[in-house]
C-alpha atoms as a PDB file:
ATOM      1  CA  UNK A   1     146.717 100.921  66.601  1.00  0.00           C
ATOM      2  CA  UNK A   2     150.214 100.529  67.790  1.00  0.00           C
ATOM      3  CA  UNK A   3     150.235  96.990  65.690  1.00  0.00           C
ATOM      4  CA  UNK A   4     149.237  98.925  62.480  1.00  0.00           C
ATOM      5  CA  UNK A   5     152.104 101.908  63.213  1.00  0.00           C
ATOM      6  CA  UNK A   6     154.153  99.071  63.694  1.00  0.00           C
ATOM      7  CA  UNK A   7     153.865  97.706  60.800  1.00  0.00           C
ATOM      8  CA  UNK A   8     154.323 100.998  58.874  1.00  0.00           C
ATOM      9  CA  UNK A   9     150.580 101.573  58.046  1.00  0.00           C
ATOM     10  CA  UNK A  10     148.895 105.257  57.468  1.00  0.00           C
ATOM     11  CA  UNK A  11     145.735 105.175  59.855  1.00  0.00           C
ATOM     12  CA  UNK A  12     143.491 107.440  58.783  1.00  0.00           C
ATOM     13  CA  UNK A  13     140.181 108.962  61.477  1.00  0.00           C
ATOM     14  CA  UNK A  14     137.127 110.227  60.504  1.00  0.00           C
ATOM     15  CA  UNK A  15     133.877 110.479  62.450  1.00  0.00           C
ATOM     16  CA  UNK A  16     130.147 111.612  62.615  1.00  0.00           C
ATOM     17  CA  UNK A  17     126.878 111.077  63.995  1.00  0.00           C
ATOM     18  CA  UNK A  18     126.118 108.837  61.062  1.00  0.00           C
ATOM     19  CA  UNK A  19     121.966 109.065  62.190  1.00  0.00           C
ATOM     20  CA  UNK A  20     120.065 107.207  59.725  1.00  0.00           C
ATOM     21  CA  UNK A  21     123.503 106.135  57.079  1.00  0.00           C
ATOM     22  CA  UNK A  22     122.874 107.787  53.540  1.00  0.00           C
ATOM     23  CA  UNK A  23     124.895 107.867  50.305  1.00  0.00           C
ATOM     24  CA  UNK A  24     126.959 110.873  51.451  1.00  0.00           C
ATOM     25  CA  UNK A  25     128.075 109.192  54.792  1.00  0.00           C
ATOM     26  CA  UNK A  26     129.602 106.317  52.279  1.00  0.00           C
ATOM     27  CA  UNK A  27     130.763 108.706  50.308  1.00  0.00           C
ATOM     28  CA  UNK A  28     132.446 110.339  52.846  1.00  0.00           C
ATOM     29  CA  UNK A  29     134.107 107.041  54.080  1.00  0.00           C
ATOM     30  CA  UNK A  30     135.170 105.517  51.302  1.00  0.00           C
ATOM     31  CA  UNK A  31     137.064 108.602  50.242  1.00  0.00           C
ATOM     32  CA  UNK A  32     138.688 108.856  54.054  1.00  0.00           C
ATOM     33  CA  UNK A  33     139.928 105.392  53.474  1.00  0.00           C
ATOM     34  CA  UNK A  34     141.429 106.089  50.372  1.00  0.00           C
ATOM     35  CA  UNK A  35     143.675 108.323  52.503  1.00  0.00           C
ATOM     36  CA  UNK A  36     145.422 105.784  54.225  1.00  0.00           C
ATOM     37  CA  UNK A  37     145.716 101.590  54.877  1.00  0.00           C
ATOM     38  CA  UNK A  38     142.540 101.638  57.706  1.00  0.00           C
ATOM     39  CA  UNK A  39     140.245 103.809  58.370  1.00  0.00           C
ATOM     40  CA  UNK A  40     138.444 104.193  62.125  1.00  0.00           C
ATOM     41  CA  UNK A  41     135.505 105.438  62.586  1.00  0.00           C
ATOM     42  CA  UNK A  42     134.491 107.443  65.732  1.00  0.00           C
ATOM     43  CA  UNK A  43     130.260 107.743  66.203  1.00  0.00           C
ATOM     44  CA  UNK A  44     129.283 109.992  68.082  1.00  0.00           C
ATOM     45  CA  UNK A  45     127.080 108.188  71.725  1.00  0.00           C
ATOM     46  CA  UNK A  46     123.610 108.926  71.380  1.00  0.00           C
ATOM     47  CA  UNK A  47     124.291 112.224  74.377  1.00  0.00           C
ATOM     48  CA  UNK A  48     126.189 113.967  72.329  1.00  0.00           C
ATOM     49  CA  UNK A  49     123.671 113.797  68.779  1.00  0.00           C
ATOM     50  CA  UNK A  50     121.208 114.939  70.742  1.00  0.00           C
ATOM     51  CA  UNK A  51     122.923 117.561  71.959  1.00  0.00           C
ATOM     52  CA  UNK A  52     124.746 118.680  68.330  1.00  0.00           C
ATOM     53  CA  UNK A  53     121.278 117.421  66.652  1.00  0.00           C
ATOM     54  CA  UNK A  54     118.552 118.374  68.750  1.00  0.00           C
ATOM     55  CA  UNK A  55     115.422 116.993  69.804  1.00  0.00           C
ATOM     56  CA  UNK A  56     114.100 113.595  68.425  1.00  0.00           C
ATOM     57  CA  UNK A  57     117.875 112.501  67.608  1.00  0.00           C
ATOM     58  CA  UNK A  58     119.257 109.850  67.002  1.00  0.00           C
ATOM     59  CA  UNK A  59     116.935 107.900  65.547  1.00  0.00           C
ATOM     60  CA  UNK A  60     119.027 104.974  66.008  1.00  0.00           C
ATOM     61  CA  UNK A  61     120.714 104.415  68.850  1.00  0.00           C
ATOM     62  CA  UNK A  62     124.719 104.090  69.289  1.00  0.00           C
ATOM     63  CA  UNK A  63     125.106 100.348  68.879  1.00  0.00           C
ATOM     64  CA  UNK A  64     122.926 100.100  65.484  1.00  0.00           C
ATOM     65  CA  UNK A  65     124.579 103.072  64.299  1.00  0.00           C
ATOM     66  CA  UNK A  66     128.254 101.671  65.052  1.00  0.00           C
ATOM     67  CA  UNK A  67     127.291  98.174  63.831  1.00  0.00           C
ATOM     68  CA  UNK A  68     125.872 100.059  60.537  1.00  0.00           C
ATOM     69  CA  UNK A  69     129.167 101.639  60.007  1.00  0.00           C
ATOM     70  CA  UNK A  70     131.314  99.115  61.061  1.00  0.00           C
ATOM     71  CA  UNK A  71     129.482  96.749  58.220  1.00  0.00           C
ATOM     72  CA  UNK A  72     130.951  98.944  55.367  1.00  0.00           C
ATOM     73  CA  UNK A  73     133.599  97.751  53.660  1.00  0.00           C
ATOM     74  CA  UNK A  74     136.175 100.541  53.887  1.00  0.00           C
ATOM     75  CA  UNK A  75     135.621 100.810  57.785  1.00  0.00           C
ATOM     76  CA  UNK A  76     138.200  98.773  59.440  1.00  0.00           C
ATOM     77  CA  UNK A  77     137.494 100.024  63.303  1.00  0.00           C
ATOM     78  CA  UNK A  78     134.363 101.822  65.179  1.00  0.00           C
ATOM     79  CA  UNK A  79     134.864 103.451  68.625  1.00  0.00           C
ATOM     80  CA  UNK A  80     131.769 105.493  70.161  1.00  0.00           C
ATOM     81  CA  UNK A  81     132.882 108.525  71.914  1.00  0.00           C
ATOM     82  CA  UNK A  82     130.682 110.913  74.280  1.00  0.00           C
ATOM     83  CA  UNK A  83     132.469 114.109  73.638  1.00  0.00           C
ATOM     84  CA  UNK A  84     131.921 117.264  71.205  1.00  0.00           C
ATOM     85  CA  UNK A  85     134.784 116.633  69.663  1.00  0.00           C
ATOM     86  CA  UNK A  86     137.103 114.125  69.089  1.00  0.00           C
ATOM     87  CA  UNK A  87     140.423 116.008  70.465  1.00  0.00           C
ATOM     88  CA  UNK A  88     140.988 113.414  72.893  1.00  0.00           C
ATOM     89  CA  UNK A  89     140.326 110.530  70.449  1.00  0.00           C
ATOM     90  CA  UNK A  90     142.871 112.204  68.084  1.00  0.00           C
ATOM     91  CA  UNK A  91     145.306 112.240  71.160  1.00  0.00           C
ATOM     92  CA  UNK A  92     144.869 108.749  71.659  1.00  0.00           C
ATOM     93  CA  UNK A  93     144.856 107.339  68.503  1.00  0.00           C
ATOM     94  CA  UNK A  94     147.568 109.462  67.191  1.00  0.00           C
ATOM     95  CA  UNK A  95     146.521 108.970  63.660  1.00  0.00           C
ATOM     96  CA  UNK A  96     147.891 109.972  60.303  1.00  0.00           C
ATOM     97  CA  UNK A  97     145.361 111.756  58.559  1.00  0.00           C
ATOM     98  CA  UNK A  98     142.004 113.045  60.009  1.00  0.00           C
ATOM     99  CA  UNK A  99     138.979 112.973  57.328  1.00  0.00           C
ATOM    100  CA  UNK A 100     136.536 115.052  57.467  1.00  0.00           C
ATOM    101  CA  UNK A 101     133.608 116.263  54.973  1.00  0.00           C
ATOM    102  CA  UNK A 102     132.856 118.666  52.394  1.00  0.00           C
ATOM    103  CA  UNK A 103     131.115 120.890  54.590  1.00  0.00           C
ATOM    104  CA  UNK A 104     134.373 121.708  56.462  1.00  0.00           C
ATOM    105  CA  UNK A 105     137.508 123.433  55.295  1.00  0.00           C
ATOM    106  CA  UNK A 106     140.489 122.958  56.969  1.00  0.00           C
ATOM    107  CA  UNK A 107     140.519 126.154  58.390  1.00  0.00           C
ATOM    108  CA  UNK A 108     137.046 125.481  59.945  1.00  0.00           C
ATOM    109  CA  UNK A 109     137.845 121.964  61.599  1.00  0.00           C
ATOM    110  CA  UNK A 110     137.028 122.409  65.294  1.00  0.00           C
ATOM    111  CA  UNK A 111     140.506 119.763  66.129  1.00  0.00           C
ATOM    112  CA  UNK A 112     142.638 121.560  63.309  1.00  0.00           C
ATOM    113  CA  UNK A 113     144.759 122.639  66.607  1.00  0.00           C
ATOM    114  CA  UNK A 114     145.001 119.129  68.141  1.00  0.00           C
ATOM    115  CA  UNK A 115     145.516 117.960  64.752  1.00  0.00           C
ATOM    116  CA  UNK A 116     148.369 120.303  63.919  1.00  0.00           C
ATOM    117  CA  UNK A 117     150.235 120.179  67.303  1.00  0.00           C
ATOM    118  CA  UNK A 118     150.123 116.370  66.997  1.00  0.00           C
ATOM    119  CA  UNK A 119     151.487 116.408  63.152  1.00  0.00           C
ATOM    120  CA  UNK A 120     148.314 114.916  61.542  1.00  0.00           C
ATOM    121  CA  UNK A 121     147.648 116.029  58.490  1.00  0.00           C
ATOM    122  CA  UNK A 122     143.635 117.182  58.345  1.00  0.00           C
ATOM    123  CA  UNK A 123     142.383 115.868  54.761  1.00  0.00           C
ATOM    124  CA  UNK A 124     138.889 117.125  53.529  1.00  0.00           C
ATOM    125  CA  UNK A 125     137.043 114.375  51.603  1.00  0.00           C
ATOM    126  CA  UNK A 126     133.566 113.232  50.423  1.00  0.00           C
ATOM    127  CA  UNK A 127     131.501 115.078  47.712  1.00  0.00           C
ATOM    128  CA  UNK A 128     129.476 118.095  47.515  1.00  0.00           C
ATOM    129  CA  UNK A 129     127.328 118.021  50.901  1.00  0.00           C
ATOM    130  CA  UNK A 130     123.912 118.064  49.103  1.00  0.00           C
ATOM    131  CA  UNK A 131     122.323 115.509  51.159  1.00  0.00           C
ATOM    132  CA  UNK A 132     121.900 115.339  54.797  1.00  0.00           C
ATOM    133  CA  UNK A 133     119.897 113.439  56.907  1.00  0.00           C
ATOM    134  CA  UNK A 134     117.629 116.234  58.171  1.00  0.00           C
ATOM    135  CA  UNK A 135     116.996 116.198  54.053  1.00  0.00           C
ATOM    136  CA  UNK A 136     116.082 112.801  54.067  1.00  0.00           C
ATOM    137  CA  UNK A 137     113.667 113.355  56.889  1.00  0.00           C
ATOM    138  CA  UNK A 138     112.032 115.827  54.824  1.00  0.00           C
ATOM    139  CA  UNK A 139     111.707 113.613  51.845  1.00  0.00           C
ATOM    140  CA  UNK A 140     109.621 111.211  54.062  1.00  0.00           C
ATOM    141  CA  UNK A 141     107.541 113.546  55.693  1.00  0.00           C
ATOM    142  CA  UNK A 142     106.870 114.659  52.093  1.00  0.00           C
ATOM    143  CA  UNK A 143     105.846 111.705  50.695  1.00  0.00           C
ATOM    144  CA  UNK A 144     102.350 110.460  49.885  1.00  0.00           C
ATOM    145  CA  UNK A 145     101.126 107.804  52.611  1.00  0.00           C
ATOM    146  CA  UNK A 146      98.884 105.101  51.832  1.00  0.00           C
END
């Protein structure tokens, strides 16, 4: 990162659990990067979905799920972190902006603190969250097997 802030580049963070990628998770990606000059990624390790998920999550594990996102075009770095939250990935990377989706305002933002004290602007992006994968999981379930 210190390269890129070198070289006088907005970084932007955003990050999710990213279990089973859908249309709204590019969605939500390609308008963080638009934010900024790189975009990384933090996915959540496979200890913390279960514990923000519940039972029977992930579905995929960390690795598939970081090599998913990292394959996206607008995804320039991946980092898996354990935690809740990504406070202490915010203090680390220090970046510019940090994305996060429709079904947050900036008020509700569990870092908006970290983010604030640290001078990084919290941007909310994406569209309308009217997908999810829990939705998607439904969908199957629902659907006639041969």
């Amino acid at each position: 990162m210190a390269k890129h802030k070198r070289r006088g580049e907005r970084i932007v963070f955003a990050n999710g659990c990213f279990d089973v990628l859908h249309a709204g998770h590019t969605r939500y990606l390609e308008s963080a990067r638009v934010e900024g000059d790189l975009l990384v990624v933090g996915v959540n390790a496979d200890s913390s979905v279960g514990n923000l998920k519940g039972a029977g999550r992930p579905v995929l594990d960390e690795k598939a799920r970081a090599l998913l996102v990292a394959a996206l075009r607008c995804v320039d770095y991946v980092v898996v972190f354990p935690e809740a939250t990504v406070e202490a990935l915010l203090e680390e990377l220090r970046p510019d902006v940090h994305a996060k989706g429709t079904d947050y305002t900036v008020e509700t933002v569990p870092e908006r603190a970290t983010a604030k004290r640290l001078g990084i602007r919290v941007a909310i992006v994406g569209d309308p969250k009217d997908h999810s994968t829990r939705a998607l999981f439904d969908s199957i379930r629902k659907a006639p097997h041969e």
